[in-house]
Protein backbone atom coordinates (compact mmCIF):
# COMPACT_ATOMS: atom_id res chain seq x y z
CA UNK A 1 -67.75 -65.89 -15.22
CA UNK A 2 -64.65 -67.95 -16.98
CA UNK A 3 -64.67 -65.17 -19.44
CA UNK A 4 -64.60 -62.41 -16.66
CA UNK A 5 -61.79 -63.80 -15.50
CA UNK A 6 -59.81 -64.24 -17.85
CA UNK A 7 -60.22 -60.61 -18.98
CA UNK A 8 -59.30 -59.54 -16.01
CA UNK A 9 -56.52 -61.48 -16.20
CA UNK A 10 -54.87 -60.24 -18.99
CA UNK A 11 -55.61 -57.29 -18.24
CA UNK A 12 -53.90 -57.31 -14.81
CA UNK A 13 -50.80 -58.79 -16.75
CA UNK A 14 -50.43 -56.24 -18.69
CA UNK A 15 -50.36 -53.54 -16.01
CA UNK A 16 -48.35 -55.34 -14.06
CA UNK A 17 -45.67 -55.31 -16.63
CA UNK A 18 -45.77 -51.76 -15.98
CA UNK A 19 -45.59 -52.64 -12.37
CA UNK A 20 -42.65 -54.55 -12.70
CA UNK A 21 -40.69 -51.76 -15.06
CA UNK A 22 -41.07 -49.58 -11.90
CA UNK A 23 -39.86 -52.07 -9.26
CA UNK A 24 -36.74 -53.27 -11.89
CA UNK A 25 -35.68 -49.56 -11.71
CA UNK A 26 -36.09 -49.59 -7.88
CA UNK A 27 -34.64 -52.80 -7.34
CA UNK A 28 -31.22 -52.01 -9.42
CA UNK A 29 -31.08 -48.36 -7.75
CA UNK A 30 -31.33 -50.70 -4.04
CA UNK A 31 -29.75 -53.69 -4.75
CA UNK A 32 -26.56 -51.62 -6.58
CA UNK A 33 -26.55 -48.18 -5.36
CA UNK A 34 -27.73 -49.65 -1.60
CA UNK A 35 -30.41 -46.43 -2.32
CA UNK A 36 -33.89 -46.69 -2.17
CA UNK A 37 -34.76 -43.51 -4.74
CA UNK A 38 -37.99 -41.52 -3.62
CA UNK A 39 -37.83 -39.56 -6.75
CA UNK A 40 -38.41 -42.74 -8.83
CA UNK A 41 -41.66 -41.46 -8.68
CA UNK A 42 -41.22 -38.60 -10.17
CA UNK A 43 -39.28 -39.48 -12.77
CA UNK A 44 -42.16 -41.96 -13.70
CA UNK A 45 -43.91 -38.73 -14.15
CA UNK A 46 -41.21 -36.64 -15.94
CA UNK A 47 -41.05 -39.32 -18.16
CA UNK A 48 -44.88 -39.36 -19.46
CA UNK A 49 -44.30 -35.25 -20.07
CA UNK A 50 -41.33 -35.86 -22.11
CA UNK A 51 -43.81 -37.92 -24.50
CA UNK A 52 -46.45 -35.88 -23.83
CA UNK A 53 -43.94 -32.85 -25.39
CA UNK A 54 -41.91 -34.48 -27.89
CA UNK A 55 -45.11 -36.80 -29.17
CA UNK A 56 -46.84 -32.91 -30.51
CA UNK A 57 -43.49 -33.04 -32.75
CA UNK A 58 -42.09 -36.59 -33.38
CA UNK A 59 -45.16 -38.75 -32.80
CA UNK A 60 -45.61 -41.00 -30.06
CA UNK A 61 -43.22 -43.35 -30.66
CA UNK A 62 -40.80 -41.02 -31.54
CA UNK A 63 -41.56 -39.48 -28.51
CA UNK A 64 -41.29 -42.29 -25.85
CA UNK A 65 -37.52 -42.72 -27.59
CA UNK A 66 -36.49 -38.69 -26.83
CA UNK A 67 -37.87 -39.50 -23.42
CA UNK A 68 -35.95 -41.88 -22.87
CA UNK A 69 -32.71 -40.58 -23.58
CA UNK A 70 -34.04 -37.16 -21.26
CA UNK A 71 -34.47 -40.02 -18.75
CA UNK A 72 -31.17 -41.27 -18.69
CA UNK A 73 -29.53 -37.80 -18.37
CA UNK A 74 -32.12 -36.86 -15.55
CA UNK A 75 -30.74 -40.40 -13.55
CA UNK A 76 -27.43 -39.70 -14.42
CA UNK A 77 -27.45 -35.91 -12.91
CA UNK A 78 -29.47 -37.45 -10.04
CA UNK A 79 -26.23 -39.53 -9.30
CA UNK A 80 -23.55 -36.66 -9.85
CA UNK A 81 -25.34 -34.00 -8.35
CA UNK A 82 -27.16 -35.02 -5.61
CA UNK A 83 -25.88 -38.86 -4.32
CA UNK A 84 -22.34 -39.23 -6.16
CA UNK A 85 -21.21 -36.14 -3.05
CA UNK A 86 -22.81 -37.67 -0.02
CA UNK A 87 -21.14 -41.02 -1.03
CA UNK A 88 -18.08 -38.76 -1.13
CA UNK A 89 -18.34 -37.62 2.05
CA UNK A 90 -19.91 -41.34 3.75
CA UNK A 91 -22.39 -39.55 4.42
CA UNK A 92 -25.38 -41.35 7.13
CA UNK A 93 -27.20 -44.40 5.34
CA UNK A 94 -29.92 -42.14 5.89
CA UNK A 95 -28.80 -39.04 3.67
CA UNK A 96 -29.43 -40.49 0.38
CA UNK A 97 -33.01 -41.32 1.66
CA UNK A 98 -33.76 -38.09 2.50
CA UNK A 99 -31.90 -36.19 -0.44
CA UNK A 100 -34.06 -38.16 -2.97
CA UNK A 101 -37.04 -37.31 -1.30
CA UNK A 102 -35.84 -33.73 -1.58
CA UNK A 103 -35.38 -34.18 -5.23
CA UNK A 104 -39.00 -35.27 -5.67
CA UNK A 105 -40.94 -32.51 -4.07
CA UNK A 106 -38.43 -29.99 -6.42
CA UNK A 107 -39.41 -31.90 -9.35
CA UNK A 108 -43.15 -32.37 -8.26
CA UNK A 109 -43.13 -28.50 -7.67
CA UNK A 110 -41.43 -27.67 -10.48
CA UNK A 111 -43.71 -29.54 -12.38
CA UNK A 112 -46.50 -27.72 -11.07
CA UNK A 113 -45.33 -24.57 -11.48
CA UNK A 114 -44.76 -25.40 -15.23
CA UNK A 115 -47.77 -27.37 -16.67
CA UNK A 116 -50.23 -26.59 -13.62
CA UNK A 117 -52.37 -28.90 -11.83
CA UNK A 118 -54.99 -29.80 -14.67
CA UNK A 119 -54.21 -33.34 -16.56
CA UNK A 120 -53.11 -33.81 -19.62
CA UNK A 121 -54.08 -36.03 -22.39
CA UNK A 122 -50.99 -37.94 -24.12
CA UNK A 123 -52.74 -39.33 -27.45
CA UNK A 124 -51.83 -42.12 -29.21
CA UNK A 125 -52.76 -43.87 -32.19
CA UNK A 126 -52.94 -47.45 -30.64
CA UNK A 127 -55.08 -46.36 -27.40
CA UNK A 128 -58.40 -46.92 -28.68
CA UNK A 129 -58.08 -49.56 -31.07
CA UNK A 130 -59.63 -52.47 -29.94
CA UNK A 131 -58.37 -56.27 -30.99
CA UNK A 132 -60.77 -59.23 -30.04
CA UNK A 133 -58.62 -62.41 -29.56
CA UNK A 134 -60.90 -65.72 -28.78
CA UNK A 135 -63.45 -63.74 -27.23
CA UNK A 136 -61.24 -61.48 -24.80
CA UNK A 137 -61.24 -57.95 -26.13
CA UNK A 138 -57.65 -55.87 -25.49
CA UNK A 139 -56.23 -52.54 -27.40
CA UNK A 140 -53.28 -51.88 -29.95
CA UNK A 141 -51.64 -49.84 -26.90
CA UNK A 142 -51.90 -52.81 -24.25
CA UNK A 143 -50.15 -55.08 -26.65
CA UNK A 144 -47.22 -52.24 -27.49
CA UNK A 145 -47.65 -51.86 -23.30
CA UNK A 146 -46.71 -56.05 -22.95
CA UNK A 147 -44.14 -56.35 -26.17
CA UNK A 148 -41.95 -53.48 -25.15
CA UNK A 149 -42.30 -53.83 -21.33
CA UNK A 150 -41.68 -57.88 -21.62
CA UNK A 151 -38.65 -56.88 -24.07
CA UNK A 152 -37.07 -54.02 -21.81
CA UNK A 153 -37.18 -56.87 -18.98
CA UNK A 154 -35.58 -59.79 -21.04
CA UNK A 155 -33.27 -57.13 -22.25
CA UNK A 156 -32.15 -56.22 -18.47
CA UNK A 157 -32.18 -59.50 -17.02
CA UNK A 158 -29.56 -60.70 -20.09
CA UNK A 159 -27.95 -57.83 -19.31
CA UNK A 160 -27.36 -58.52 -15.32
CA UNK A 161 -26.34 -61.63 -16.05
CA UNK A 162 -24.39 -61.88 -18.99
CA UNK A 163 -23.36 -58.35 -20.42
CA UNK A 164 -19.94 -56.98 -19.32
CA UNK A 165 -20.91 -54.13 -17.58
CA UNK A 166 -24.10 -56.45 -15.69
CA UNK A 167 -21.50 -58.31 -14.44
CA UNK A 168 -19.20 -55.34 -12.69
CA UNK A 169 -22.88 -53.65 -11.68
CA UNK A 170 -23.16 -57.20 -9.65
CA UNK A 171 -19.73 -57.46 -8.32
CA UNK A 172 -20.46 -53.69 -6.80
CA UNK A 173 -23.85 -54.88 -5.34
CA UNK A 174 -22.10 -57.84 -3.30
CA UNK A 175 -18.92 -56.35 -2.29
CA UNK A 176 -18.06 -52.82 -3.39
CA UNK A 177 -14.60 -52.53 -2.08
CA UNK A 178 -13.22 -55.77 -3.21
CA UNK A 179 -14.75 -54.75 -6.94
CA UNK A 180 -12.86 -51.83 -6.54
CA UNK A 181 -9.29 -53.86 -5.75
CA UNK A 182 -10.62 -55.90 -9.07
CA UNK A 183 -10.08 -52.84 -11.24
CA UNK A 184 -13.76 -52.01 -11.63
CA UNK A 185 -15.04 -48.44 -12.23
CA UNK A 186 -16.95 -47.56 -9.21
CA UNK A 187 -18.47 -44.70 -10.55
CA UNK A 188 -19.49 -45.29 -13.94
CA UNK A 189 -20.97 -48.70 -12.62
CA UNK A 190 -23.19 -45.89 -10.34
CA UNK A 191 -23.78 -43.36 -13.40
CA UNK A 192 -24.65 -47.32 -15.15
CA UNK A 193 -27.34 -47.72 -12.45
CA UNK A 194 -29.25 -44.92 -11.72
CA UNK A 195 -29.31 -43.90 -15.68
CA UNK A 196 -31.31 -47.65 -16.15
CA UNK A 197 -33.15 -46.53 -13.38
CA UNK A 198 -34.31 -43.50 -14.64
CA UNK A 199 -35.01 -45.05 -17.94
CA UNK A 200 -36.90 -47.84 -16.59
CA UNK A 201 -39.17 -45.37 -14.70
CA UNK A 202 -39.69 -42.87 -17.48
CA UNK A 203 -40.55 -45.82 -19.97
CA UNK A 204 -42.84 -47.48 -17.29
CA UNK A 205 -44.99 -43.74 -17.59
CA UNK A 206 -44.59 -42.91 -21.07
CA UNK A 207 -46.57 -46.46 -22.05
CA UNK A 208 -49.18 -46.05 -19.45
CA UNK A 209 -49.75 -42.31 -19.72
CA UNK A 210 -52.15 -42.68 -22.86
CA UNK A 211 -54.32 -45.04 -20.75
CA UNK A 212 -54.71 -42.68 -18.29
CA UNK A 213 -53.88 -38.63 -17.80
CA UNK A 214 -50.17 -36.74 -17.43
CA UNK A 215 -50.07 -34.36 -13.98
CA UNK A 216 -47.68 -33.61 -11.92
CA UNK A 217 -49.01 -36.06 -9.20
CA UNK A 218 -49.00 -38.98 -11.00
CA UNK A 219 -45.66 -39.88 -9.53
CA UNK A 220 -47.14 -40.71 -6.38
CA UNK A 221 -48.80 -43.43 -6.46
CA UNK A 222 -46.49 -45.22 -9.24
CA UNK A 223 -43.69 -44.62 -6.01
CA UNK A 224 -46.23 -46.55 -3.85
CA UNK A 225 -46.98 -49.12 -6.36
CA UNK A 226 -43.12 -49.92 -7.01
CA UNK A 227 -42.37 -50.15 -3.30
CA UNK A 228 -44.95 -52.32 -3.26
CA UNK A 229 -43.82 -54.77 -5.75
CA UNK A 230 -40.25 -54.64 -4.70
CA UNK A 231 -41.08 -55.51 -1.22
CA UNK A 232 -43.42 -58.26 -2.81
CA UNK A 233 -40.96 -59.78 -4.77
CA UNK A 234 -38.16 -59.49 -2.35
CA UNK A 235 -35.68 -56.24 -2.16
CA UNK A 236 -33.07 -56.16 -4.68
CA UNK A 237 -34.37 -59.53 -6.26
CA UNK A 238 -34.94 -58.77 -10.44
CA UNK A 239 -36.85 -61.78 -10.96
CA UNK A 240 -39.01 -61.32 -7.77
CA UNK A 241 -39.99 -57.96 -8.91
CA UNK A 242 -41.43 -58.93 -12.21
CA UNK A 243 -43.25 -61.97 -10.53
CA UNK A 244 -44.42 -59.26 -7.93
CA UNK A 245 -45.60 -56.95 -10.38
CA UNK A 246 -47.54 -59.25 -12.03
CA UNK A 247 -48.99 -60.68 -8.62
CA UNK A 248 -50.14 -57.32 -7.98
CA UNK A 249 -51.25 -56.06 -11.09
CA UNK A 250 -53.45 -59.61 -11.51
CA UNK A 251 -54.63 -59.11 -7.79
CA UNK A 252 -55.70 -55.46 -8.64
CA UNK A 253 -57.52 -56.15 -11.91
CA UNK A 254 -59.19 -59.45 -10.15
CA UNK A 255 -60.33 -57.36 -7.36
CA UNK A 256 -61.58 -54.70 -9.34
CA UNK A 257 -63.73 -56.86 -11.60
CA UNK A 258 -65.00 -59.06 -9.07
CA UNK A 259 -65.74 -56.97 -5.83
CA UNK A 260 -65.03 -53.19 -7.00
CA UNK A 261 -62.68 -50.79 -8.32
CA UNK A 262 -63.01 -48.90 -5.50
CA UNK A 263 -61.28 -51.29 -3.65
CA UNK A 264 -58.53 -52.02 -6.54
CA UNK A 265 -55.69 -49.97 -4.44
CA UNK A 266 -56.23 -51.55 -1.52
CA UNK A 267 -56.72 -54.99 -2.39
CA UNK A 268 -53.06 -54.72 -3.45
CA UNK A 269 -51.94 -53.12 -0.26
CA UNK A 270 -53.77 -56.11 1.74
CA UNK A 271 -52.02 -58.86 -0.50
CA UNK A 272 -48.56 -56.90 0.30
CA UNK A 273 -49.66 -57.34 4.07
CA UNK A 274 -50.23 -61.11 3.57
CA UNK A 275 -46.82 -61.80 1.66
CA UNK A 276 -45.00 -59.95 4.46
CA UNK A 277 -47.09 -61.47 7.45
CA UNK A 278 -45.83 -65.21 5.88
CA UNK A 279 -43.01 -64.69 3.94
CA UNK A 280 -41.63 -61.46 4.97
CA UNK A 281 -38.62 -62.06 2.70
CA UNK A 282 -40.58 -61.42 -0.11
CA UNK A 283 -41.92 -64.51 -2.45
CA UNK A 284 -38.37 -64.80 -3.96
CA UNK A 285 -36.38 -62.97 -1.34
CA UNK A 286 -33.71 -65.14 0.95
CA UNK A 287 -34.32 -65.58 4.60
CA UNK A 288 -31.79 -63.07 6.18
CA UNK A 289 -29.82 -65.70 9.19
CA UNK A 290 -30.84 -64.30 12.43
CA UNK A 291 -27.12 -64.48 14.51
C-alpha cells in the first residue's frame, strides 16, 4: 500500500507540473492582459504538432526548441491581430472572451482539416526507458517532464519578480494607466505576455505529447484542466497555480490508483468543487472585500 502511494505520488507530481505550465500561461494572460485566453487550449495542441513535425527532422529535443519559438510568434499574432484592436477600440470586457474562443475553433478546424482526426504518435527516445529509484519505477521522459517544467517555472517566477521587464508586466497588471504615465511600454509589455503564454502552453504539450497521442482535440481538455488549476490556486496568483497544479495532478493520480481511472477526471473536478465551496478565493487567492 505505502509503495502504491507513493507511486502514485510522484507520478501525480509530475503531471501536475504539466498542469501548472498550463495554468502559469493562463494566469499571466489574466492577471496581465485582464484576458482569460480560450485558445490556450489550442495552442497546447499546436504546440505538440510543432514537435511532432520538426522532431521527423531535428530530433525531439530539437524539436520542442523550434516549437517553441513557433509558439511565441503564434501568441504574439494572437495579441496583434486579434486582441491588440478590440483593446483599441475598448471594446466590451466580453469581446476578448469571445474572440479567443473564435480563434480556437479556427485553429481546432484548421487542424483538422490538415492532419485529420486520427492521433499521432510523437516518439521519443526517453519515453520508454524505465529508471527504478528505491523501489518506485519512473521513465527518462517523466524526469525531462519535472527538470524542464520545474526550471521553466523557477525561470518565470525570477522573472516576475526580479527581471526588468517582470517588473513593468506587474506594474500593468495593478494599474495600467498609471504604468503608462511611468513611461512603460504598454504594448510590448502585452506582445511580453501573451508570447510567454503561448510558450508556456506549447511547452506544457510538446513534453506530454510522447506520453500520450497528438490530435487536434487534445486542446480541450488541457483548456479544462488549466481553468481548473487557475481557479484552484487562485486567479492571477503564479504561485497558487503551481501549488494547484500539483494538488490536482496528485489528486488525479491518487484517485486513479486507488478507486479507478475512470474516475481520474472527475475526481479533480470534485476537489475544484470543494476548494471553491470553502475557500472560493482559491487556496492562495485573497478574499475580494465585499463593500
Amino acid at each position: 500500500m505505502f509503495w502504491l502511494l507513493a507511486q502514485q505520488t510522484l507520478n501525480g507530481l509530475v503531471m501536475g507540473l504539466v498542469y501548472a505550465l498550463l495554468a502559469l500561461g493562463l494566469t499571466i494572460s489574466f492577471g496581465i492582459g485582464r484576458v482569460i485566453n480560450f485558445a490556450h487550449g489550442e495552442l497546447y495542441m499546436l504546440g505538440a504538432f510543432f514537435t511532432y513535425l520538426a522532431a521527423e527532422r531535428v530530433g525531439y529535443l530539437g524539436g520542442i526548441a523550434v516549437a517553441l519559438v513557433a509558439m511565441a510568434i503564434a501568441g504574439v499574432m494572437t495579441d496583434r491581430l486579434v486582441l491588440r484592436p478590440l483593446r483599441n477600440r475598448r471594446a466590451s470586457i466580453w469581446a476578448p472572451f469571445l474572440a479567443t474562443l473564435a480563434v480556437s475553433l479556427v485553429v481546432q478546424n484548421g487542424a483538422l482539416a490538415v492532419f485529420g482526426p486520427d492521433p499521432y504518435l510523437l516518439s521519443s527516445p526517453y519515453a520508454y526507458e524505465p529508471i527504478v529509484l528505491a523501489g518506485l519505477v519512473i521513465t527518462k521522459q517523466d524526469i525531462l517532464i519535472a527538470v524542464v517544467a520545474g526550471l521553466a517555472t523557477l525561470l518565470l517566477t525570477v522573472f516576475i519578480k526580479r527581471g526588468k521587464y517582470g517588473l513593468a508586466m506587474r506594474a500593468v497588471a495593478r494599474d495600467r494607466q498609471t504604468a503608462a504615465l511611468m513611461g512603460i511600454d504598454i504594448d510590448r509589455v502585452y506582445i511580453l505576455t501573451f508570447g510567454l503564454s503561448a510558450v508556456l502552453a506549447g511547452l506544457a504539450g510538446a513534453l506530454v505529447a510522447p506520453k500520450a497521442t497528438v490530435d487536434p482535440f487534445m486542446g480541450r481538455m488541457a483548456l479544462l484542466k488549466g481553468l481548473s488549476v487557475v481557479i484552484l490556486g487562485g486567479l492571477g496568483n503564479i504561485p497558487g497555480a503551481i501549488l494547484g497544479g500539483l494538488v490536482l495532478g496528485v489528486a488525479e493520480a491518487l484517485g486513479a490508483g486507488f478507486i479507478s481511472a475512470a474516475y481520474k477526471d472527475a475526481i479533480g473536478y470534485a476537489l475544484m468543487v470543494l476548494v471553491l465551496l470553502f475557500r472560493p478565493e482559491g487556496l492562495l487567492g485573497r478574499r475580494m472585500r465585499r463593500a
